[in-house]
C-alpha atoms as a PDB file:
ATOM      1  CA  UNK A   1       0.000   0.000   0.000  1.00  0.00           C
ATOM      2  CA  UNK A   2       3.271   2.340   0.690  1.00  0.00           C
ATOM      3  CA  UNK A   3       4.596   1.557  -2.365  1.00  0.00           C
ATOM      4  CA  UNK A   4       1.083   2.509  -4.576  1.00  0.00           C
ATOM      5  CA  UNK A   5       1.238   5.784  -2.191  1.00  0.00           C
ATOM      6  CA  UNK A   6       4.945   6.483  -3.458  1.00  0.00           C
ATOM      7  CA  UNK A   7       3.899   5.714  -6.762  1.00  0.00           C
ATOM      8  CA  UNK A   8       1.465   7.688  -6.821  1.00  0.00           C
ATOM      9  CA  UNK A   9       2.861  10.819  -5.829  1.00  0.00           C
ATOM     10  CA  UNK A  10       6.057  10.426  -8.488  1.00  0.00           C
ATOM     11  CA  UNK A  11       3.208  10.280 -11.088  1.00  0.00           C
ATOM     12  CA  UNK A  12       1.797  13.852  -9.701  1.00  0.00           C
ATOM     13  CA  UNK A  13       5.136  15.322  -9.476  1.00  0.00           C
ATOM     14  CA  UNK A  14       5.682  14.829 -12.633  1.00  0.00           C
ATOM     15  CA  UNK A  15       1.827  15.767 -14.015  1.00  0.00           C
ATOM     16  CA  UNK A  16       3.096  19.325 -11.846  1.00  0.00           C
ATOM     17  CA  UNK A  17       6.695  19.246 -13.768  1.00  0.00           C
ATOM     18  CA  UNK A  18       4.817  19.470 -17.301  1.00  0.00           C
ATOM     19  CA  UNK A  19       2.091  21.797 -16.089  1.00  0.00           C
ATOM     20  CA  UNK A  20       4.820  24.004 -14.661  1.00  0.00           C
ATOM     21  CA  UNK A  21       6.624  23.531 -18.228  1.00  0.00           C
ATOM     22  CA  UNK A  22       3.359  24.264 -20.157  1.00  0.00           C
ATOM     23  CA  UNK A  23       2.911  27.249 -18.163  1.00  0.00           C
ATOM     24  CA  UNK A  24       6.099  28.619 -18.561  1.00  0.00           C
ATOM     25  CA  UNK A  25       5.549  28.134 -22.318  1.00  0.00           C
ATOM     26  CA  UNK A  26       2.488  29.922 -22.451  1.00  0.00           C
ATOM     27  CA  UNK A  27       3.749  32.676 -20.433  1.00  0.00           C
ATOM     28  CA  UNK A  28       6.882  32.753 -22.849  1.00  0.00           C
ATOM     29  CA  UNK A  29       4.455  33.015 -26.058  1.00  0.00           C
ATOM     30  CA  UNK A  30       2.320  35.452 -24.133  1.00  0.00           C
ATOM     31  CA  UNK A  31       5.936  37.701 -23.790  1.00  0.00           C
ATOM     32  CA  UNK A  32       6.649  36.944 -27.633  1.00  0.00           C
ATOM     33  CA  UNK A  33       3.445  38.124 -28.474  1.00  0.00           C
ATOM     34  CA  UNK A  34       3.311  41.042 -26.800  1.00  0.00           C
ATOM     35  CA  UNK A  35       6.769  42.431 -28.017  1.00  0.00           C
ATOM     36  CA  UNK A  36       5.381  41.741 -31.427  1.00  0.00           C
ATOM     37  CA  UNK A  37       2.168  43.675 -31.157  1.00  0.00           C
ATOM     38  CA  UNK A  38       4.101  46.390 -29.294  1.00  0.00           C
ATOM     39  CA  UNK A  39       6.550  46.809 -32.534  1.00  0.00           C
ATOM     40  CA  UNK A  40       3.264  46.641 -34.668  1.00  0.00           C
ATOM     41  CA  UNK A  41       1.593  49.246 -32.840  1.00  0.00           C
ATOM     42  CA  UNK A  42       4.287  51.708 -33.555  1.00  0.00           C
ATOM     43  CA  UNK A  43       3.908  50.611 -36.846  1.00  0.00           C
ATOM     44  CA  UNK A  44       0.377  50.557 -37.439  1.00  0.00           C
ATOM     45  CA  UNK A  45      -1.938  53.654 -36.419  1.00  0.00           C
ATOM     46  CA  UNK A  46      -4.437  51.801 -34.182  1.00  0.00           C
ATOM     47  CA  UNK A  47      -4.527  51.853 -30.735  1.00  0.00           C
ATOM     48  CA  UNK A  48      -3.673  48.220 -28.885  1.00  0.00           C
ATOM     49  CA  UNK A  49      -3.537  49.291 -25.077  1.00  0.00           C
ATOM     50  CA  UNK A  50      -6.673  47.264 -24.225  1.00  0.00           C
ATOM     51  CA  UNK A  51      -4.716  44.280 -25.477  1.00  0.00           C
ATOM     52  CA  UNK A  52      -2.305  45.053 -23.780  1.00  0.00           C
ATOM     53  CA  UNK A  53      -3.494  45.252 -20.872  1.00  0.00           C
ATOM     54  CA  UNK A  54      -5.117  41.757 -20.942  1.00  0.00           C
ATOM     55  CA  UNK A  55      -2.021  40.508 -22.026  1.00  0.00           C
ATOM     56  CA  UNK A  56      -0.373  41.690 -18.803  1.00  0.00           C
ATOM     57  CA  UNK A  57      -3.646  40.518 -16.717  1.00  0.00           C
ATOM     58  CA  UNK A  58      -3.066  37.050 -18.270  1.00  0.00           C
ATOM     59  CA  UNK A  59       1.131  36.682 -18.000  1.00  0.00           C
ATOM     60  CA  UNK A  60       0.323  38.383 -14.405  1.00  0.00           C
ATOM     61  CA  UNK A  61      -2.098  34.886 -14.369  1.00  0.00           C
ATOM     62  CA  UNK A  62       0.207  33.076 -15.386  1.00  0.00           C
ATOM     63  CA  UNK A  63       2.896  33.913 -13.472  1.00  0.00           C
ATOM     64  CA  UNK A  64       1.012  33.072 -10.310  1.00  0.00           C
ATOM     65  CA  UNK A  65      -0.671  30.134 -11.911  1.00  0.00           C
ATOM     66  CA  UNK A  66       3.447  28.964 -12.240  1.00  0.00           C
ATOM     67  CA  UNK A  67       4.453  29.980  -8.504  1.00  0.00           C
ATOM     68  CA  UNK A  68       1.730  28.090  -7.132  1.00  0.00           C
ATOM     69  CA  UNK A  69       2.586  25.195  -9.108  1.00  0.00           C
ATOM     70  CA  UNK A  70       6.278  25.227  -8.054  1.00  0.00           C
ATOM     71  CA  UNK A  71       4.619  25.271  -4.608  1.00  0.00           C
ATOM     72  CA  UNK A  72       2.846  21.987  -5.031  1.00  0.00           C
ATOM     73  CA  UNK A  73       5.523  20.690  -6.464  1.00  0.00           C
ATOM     74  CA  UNK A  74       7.533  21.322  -3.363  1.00  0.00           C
ATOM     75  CA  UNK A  75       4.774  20.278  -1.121  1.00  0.00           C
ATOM     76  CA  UNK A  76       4.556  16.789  -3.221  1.00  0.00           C
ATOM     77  CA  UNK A  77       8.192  16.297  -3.328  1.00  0.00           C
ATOM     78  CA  UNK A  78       8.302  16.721   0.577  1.00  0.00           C
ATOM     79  CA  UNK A  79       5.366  14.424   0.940  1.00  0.00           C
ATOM     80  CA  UNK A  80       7.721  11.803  -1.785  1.00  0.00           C
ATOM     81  CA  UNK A  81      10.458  11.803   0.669  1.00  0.00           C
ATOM     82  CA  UNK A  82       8.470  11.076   3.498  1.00  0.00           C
ATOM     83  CA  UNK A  83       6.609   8.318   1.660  1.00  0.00           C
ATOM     84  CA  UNK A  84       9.666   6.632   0.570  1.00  0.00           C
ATOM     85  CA  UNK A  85      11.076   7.282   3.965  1.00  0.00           C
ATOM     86  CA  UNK A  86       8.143   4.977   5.597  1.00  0.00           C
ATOM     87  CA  UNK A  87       8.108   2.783   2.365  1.00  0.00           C
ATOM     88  CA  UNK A  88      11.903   1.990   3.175  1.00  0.00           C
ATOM     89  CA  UNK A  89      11.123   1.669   6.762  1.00  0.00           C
ATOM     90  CA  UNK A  90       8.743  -0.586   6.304  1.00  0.00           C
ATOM     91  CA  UNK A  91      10.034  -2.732   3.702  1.00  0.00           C
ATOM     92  CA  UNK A  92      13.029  -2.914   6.415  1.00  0.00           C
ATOM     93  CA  UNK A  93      10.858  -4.045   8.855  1.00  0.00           C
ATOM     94  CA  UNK A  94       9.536  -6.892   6.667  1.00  0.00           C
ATOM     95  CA  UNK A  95      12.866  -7.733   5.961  1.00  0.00           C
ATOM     96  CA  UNK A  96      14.171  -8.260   9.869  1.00  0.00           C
ATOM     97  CA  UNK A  97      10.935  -9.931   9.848  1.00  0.00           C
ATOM     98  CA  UNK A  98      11.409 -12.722   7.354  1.00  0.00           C
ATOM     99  CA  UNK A  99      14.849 -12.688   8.447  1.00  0.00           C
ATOM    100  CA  UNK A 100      14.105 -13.563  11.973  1.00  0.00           C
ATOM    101  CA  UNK A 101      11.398 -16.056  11.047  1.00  0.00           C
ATOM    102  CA  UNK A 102      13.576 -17.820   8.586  1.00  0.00           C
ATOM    103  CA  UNK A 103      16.039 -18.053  11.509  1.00  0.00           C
ATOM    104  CA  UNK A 104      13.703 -19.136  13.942  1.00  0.00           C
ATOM    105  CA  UNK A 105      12.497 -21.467  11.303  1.00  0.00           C
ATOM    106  CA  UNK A 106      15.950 -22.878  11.142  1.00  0.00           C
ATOM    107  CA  UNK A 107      16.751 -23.234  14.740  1.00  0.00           C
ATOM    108  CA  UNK A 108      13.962 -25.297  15.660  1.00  0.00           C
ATOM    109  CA  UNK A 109      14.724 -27.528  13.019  1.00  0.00           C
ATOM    110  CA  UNK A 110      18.389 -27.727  14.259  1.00  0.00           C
ATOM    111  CA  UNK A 111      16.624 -28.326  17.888  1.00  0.00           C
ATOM    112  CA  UNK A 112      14.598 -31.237  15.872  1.00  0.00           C
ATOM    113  CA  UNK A 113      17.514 -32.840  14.768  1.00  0.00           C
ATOM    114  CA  UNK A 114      19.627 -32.955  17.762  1.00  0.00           C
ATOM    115  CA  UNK A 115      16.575 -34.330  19.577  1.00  0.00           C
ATOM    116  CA  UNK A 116      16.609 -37.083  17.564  1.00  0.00           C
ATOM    117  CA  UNK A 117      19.763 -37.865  17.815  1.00  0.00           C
ATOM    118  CA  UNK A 118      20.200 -37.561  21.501  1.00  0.00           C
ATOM    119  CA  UNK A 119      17.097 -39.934  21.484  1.00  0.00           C
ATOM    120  CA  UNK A 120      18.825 -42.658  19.032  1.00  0.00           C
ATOM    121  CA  UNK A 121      22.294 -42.054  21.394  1.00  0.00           C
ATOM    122  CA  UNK A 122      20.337 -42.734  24.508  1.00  0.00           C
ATOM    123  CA  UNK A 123      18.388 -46.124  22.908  1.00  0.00           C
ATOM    124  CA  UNK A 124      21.725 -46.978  21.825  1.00  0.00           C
ATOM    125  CA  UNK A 125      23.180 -46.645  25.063  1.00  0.00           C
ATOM    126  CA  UNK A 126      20.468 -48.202  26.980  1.00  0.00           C
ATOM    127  CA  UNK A 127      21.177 -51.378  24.164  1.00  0.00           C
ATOM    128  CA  UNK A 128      24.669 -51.601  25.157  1.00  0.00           C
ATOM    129  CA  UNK A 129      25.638 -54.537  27.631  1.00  0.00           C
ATOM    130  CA  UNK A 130      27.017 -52.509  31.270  1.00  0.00           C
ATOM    131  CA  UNK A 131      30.181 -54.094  31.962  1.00  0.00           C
ATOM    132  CA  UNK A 132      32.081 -54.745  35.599  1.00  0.00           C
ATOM    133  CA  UNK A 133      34.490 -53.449  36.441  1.00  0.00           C
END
């Protein structure tokens, strides 16, 4: 179940990596753009403010769109590291677990044998003739 909660959060990171990439794009186009209509309206004798503006509201958007991103992406990274922290601790745990089992496993079936061979000695013993001394 750790490991599906880990998983999941590398495939959000990176869903925030490429919607902080796609941002940035847009907000680079936006900047293209508006260099371009600001050398066309020097050009051209129509008035473009109102676009202007909008295009600032929106790369303003953008921009805060992007920073609040980046600040989920911090938050999920942090909450990665502390997945895979448990994950690992866990997974540890299990480990020492089978570990210990497979030892405890193993000594009783060491204590098995030498019961049954103490039990053969003693018959064995108990067969032999006593002598006098």
């Amino acid at each position: 179940m750790q490991q599906r909660t880990v998983d999941d959060l590398k495939v959000a990171i990176g869903a925030s990596i490429e919607r902080i990439a796609a941002l940035e794009q847009q907000a680079r186009e936006l900047t293209d753009r508006m260099r371009e209509e600001r050398m066309l309206a020097h050009a051209l004798p129509f008035a473009s403010d109102a676009w202007l503006a909008t295009a600032k509201h929106a790369q303003t958007r953008l921009g805060a769109e992007t920073e609040a991103e980046r600040a989920r992406l911090v938050a999920l990274r942090e909450q990665a590291r502390e997945a895979y922290g448990t994950f690992r601790a866990i997974e540890s745990a299990a480990e020492r677990f089978r570990t210990e089992a497979e030892r405890e496993a193993e000594a009783a079936e060491q204590a098995a044998i030498d019961d049954i061979a103490a039990a053969r000695f003693l018959r064995e013993r108990k067969r032999m003739p006593v002598k006098a001394a």
